[in-house]
C-alpha atoms as a PDB file:
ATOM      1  CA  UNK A   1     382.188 128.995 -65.285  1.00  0.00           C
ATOM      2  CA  UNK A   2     385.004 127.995 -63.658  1.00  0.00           C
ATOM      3  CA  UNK A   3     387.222 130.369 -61.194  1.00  0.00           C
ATOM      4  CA  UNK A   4     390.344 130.166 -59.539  1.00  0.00           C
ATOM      5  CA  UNK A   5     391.927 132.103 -56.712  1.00  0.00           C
ATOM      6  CA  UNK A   6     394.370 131.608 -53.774  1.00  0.00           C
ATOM      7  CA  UNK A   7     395.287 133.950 -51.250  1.00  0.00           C
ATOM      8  CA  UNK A   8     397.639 133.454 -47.488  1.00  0.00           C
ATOM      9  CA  UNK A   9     396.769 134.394 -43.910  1.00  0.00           C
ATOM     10  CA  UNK A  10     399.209 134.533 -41.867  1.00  0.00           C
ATOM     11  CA  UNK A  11     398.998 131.370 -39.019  1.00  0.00           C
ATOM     12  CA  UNK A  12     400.134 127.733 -39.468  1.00  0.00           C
ATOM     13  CA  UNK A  13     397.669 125.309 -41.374  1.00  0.00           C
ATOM     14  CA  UNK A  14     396.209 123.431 -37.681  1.00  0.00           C
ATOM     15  CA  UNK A  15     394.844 127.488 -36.378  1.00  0.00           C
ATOM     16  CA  UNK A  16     393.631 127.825 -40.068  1.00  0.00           C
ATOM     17  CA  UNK A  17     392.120 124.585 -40.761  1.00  0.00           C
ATOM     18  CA  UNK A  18     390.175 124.940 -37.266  1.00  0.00           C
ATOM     19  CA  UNK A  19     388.460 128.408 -38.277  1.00  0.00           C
ATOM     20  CA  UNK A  20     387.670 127.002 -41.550  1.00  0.00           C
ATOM     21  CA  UNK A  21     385.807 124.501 -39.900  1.00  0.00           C
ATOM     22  CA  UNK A  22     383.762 127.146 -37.690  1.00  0.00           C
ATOM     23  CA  UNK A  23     381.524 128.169 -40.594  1.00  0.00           C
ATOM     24  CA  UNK A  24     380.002 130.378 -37.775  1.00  0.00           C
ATOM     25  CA  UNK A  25     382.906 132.428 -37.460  1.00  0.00           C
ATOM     26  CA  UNK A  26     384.469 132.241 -40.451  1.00  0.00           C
ATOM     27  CA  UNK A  27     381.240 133.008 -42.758  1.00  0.00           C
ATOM     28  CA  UNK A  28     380.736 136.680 -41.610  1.00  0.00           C
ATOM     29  CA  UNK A  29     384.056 137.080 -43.441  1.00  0.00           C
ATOM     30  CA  UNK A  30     382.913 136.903 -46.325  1.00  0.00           C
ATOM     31  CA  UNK A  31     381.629 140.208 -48.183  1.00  0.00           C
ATOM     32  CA  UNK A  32     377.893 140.550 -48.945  1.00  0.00           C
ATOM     33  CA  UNK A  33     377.052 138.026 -46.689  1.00  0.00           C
ATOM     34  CA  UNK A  34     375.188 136.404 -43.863  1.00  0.00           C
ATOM     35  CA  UNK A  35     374.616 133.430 -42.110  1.00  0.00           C
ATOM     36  CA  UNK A  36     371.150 132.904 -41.248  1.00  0.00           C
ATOM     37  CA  UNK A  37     370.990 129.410 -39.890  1.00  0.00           C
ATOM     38  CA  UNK A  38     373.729 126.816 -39.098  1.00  0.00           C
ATOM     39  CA  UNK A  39     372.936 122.763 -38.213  1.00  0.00           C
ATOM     40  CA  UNK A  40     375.672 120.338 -38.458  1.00  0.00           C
ATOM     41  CA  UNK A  41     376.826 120.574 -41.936  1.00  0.00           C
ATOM     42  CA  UNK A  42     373.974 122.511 -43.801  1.00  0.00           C
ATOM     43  CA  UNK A  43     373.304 126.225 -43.396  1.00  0.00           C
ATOM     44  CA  UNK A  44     371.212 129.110 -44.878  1.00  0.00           C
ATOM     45  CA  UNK A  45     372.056 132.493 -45.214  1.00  0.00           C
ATOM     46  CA  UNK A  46     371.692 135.773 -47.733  1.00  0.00           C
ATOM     47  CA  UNK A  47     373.832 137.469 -49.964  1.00  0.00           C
ATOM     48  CA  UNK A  48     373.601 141.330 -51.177  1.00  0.00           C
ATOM     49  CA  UNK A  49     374.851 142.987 -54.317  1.00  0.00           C
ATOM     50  CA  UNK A  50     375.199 145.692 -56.147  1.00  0.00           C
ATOM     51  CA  UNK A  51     375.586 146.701 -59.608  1.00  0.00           C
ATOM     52  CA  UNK A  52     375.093 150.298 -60.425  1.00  0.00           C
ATOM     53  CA  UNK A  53     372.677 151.778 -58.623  1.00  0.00           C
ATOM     54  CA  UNK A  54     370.823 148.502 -58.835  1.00  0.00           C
ATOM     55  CA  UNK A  55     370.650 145.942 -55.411  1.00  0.00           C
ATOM     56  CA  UNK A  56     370.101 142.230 -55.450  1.00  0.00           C
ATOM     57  CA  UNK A  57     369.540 139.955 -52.401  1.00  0.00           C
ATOM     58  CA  UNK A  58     369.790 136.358 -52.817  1.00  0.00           C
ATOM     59  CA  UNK A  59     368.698 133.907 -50.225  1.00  0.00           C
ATOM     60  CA  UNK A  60     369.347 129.800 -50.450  1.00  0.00           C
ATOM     61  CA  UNK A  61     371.471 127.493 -48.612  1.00  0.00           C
ATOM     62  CA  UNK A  62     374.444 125.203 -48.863  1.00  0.00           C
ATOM     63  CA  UNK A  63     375.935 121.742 -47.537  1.00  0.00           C
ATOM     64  CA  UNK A  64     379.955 121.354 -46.901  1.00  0.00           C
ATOM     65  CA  UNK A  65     381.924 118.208 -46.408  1.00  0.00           C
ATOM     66  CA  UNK A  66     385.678 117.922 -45.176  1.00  0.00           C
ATOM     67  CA  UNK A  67     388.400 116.084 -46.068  1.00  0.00           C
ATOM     68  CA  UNK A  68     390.855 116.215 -42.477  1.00  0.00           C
ATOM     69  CA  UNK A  69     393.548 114.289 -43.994  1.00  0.00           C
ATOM     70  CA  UNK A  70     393.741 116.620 -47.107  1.00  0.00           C
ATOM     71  CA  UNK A  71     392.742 119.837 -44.846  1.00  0.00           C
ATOM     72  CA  UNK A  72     390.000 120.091 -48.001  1.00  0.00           C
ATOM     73  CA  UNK A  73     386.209 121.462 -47.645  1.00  0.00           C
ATOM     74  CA  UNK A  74     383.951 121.263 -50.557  1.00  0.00           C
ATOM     75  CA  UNK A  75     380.468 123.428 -50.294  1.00  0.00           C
ATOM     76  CA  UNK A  76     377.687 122.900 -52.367  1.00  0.00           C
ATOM     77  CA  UNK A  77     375.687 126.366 -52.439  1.00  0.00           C
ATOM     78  CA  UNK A  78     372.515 127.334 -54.311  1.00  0.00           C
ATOM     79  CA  UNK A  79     370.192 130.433 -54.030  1.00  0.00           C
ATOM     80  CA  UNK A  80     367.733 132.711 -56.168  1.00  0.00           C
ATOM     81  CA  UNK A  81     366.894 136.279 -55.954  1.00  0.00           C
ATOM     82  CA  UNK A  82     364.601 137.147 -53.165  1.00  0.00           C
ATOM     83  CA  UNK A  83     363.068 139.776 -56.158  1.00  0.00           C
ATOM     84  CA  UNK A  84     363.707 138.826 -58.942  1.00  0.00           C
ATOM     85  CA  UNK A  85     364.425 135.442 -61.243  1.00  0.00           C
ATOM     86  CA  UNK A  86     368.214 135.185 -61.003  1.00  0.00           C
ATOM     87  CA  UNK A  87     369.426 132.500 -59.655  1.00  0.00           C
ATOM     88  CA  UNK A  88     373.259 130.944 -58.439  1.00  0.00           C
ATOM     89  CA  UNK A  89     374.697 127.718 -57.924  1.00  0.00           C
ATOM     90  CA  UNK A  90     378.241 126.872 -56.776  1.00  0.00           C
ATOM     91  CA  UNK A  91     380.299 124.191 -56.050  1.00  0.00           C
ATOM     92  CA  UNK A  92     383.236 124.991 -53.717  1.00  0.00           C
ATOM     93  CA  UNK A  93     386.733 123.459 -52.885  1.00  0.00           C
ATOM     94  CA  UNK A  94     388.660 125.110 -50.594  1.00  0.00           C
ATOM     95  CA  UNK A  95     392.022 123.799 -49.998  1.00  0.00           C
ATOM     96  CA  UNK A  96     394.698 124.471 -47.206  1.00  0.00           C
ATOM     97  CA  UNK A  97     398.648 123.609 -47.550  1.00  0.00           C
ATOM     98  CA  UNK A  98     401.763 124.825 -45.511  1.00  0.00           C
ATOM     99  CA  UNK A  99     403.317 128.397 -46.929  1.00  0.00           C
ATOM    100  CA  UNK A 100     406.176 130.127 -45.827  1.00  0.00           C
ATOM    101  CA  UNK A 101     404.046 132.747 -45.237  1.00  0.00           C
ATOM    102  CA  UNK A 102     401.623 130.824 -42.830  1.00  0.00           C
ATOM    103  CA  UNK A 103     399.234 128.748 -44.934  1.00  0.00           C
ATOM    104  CA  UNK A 104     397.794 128.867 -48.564  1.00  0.00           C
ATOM    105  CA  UNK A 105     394.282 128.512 -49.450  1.00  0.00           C
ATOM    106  CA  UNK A 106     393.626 127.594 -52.939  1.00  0.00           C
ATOM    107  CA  UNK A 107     389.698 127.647 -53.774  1.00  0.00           C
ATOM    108  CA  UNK A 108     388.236 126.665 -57.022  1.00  0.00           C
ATOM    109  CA  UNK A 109     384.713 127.214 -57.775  1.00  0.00           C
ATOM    110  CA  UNK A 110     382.247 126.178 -60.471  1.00  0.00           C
ATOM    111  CA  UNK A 111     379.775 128.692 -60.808  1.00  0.00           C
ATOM    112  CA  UNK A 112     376.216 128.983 -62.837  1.00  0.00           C
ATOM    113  CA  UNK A 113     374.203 132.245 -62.165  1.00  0.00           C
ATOM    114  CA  UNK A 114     371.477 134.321 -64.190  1.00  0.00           C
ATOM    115  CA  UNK A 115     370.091 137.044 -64.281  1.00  0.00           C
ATOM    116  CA  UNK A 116     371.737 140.207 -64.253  1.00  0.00           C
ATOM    117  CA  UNK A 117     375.034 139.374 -63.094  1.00  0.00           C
ATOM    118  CA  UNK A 118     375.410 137.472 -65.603  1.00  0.00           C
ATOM    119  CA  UNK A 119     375.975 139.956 -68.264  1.00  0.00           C
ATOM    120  CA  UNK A 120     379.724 139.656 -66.798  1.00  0.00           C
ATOM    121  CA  UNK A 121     381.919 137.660 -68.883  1.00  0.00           C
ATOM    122  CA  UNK A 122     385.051 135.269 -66.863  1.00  0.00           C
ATOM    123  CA  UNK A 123     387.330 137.835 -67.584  1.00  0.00           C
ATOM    124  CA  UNK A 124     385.506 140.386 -65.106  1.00  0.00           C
ATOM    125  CA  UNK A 125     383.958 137.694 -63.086  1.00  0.00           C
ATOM    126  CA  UNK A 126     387.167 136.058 -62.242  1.00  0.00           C
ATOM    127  CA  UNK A 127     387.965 139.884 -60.983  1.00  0.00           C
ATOM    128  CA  UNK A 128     385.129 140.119 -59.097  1.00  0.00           C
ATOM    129  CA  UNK A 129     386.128 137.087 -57.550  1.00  0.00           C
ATOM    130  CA  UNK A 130     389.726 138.262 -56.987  1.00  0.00           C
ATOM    131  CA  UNK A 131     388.653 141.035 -55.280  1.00  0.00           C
ATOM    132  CA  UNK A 132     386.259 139.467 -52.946  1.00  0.00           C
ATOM    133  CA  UNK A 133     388.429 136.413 -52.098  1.00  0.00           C
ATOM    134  CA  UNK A 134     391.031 139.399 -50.921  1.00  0.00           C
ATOM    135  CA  UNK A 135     388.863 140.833 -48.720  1.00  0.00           C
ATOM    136  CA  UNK A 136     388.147 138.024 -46.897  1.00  0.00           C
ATOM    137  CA  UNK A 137     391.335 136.892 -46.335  1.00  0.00           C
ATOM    138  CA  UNK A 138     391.589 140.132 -44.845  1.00  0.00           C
ATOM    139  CA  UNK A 139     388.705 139.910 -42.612  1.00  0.00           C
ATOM    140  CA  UNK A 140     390.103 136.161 -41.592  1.00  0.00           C
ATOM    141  CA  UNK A 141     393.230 137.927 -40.508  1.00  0.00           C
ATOM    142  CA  UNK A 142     391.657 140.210 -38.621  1.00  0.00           C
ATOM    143  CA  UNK A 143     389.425 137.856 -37.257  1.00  0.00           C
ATOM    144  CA  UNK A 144     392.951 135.386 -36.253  1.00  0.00           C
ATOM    145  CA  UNK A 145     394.584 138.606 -34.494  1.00  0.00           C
ATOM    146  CA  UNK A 146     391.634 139.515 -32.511  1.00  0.00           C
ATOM    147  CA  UNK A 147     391.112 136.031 -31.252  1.00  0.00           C
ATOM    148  CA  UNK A 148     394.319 134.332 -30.772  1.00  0.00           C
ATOM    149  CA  UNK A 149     394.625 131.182 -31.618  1.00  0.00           C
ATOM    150  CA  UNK A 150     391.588 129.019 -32.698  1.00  0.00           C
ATOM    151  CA  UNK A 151     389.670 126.243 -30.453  1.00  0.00           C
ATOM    152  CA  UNK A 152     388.548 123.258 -31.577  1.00  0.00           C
ATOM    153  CA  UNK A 153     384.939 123.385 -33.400  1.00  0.00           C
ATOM    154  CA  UNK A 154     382.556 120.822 -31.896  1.00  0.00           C
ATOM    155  CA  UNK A 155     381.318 118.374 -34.446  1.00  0.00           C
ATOM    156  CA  UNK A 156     377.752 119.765 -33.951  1.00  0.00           C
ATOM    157  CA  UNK A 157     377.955 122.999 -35.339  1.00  0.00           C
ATOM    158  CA  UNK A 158     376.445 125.689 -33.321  1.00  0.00           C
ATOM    159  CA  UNK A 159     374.739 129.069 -34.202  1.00  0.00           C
ATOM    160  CA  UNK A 160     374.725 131.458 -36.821  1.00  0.00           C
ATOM    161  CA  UNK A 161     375.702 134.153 -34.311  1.00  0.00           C
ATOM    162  CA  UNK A 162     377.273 134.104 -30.855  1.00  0.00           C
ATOM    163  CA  UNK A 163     373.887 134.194 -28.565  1.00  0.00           C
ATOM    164  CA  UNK A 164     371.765 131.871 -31.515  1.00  0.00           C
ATOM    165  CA  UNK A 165     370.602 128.600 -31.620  1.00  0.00           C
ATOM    166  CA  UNK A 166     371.489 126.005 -34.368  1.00  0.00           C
ATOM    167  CA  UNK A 167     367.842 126.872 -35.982  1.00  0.00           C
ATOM    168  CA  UNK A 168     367.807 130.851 -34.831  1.00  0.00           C
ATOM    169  CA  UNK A 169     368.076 133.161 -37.842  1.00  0.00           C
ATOM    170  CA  UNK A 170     370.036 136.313 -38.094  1.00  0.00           C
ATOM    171  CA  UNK A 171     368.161 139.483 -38.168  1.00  0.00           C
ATOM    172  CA  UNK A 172     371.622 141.194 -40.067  1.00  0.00           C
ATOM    173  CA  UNK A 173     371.335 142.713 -42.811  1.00  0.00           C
ATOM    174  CA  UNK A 174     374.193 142.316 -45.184  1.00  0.00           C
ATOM    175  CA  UNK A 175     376.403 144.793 -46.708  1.00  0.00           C
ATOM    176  CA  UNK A 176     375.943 145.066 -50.268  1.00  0.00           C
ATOM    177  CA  UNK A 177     379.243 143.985 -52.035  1.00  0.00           C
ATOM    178  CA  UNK A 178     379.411 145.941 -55.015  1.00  0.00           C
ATOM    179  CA  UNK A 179     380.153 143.896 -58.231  1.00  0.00           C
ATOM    180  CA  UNK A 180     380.080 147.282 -60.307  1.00  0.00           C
ATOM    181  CA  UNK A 181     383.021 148.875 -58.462  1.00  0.00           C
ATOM    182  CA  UNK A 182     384.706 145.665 -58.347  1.00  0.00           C
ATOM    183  CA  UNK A 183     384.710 145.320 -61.678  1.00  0.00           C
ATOM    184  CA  UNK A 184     385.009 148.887 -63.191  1.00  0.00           C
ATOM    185  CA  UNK A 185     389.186 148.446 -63.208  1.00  0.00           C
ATOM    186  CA  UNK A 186     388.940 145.304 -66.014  1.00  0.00           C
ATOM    187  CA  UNK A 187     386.260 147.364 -67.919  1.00  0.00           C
ATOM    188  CA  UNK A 188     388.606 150.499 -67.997  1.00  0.00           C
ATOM    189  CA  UNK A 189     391.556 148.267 -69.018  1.00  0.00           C
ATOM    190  CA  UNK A 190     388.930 146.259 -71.923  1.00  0.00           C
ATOM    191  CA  UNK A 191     388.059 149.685 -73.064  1.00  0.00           C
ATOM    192  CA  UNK A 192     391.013 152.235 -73.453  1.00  0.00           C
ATOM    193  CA  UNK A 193     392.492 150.470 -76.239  1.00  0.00           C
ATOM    194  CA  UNK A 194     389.082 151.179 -78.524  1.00  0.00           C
ATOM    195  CA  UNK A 195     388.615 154.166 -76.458  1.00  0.00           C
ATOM    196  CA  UNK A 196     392.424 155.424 -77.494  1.00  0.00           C
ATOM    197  CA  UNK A 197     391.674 154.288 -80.867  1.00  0.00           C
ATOM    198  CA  UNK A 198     388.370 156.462 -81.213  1.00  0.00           C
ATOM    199  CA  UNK A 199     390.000 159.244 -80.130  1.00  0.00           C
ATOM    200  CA  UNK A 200     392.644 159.163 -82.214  1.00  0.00           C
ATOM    201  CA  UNK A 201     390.346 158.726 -85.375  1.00  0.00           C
ATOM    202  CA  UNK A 202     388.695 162.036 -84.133  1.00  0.00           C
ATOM    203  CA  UNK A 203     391.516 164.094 -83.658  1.00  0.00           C
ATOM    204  CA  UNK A 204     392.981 162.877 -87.371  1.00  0.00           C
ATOM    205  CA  UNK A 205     389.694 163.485 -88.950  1.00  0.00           C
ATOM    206  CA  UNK A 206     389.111 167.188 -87.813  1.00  0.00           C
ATOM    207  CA  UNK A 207     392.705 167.714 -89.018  1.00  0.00           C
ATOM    208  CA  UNK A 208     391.224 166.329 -92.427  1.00  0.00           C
ATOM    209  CA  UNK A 209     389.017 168.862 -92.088  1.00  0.00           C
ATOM    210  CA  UNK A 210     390.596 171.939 -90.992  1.00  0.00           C
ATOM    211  CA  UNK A 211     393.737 170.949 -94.217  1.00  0.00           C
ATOM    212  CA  UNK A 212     390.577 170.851 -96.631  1.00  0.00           C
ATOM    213  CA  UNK A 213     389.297 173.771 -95.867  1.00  0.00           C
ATOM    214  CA  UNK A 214     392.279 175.884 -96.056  1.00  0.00           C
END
């Protein structure tokens, strides 16, 4: 399954480029997530959803590579339930060019999960991914206001945290993103048309009935 989505924060391309790089400080951004362990250019971490009243925590890891001339990263990412048999796999291209706005980020992903998630089709998937891609551009904004502009990220990546080592793990526990809520809005808009059609089937047949029994 292939996904698409692009969203703006608002600093020039060098600031953004420079947090994107910082997988340390830029990860925690991202909803439903954590980073549990960060050396050079692999990392592990754990990701919580929700669907319903039903929770899912996925644990795996993931290598990225950068392109500095095209201010491109590309993440390979794989996981499985820590309960369960699901599994996910993703490859990841995030992309950064100059906006008027400050600079885009255009990220294309190629996704393969089971399990229950997958009972989603790319309709509400694509959503889902919407939704989540908003929020952390979001958080990244926040993240660029609160720090000012970005340093330079040593070639060695760091820790998973600010106090950590390179091979500490987090003891966070990650907020479940809920999948369910993010994807009740493209389920409501998928069903009103049959749901508007059932209902006006019922209201013509008991006026059927109430003409035949006059």
């Amino acid at each position: 399954m292939q996904l698409d989505h692009s969203f703006t924060v608002p600093t020039d391309p060098g600031d953004a480029w420079k947090l994107f790089q910082d997988l340390g400080r830029a990860a925690p951004c991202m909803p439903g997530a954590v980073l549990d362990t960060l050396d050079g250019d692999s990392f592990t971490g754990r990701v919580k959803v929700k669907v319903g009243a039903v929770q899912m925590s996925y644990r795996g890891e993931g290598t990225v590579t950068r392109d500095e001339s095209a201010r491109s990263m590309h993440l390979k990412l794989s996981g499985s339930e820590t309960r369960g048999a699901g599994t996910a796999s993703a490859t990841v291209t995030a992309t950064l060019t100059t906006d008027p706005a400050g600079t885009r980020v255009r990220v294309r992903t190629d996704l393969d999960i089971t399990g229950r998630p997958a009972q989603f089709g790319r309709g509400i998937m694509t959503e889902v991914g919407e939704r989540i891609v908003q929020q952390f551009a979001t958080r990244l904004e926040e993240l660029l206001q609160d720090a000012g502009p970005v340093a330079a990220t040593p070639s060695a990546a760091g820790p998973a945290g600010p106090a950590g080592t390179a091979q500490g793990r987090s003891s966070t526990e990650p907020e479940p993103v809920d999948l369910g809520a993010a994807a009740l809005p493209v389920l409501l808009r998928k069903t009103a048309a049959p749901a508007a059609a059932a209902l006006l089937a019922i209201v013509v047949i008991r006026v059927l009935t109430r003409r035949s029994r006059r």
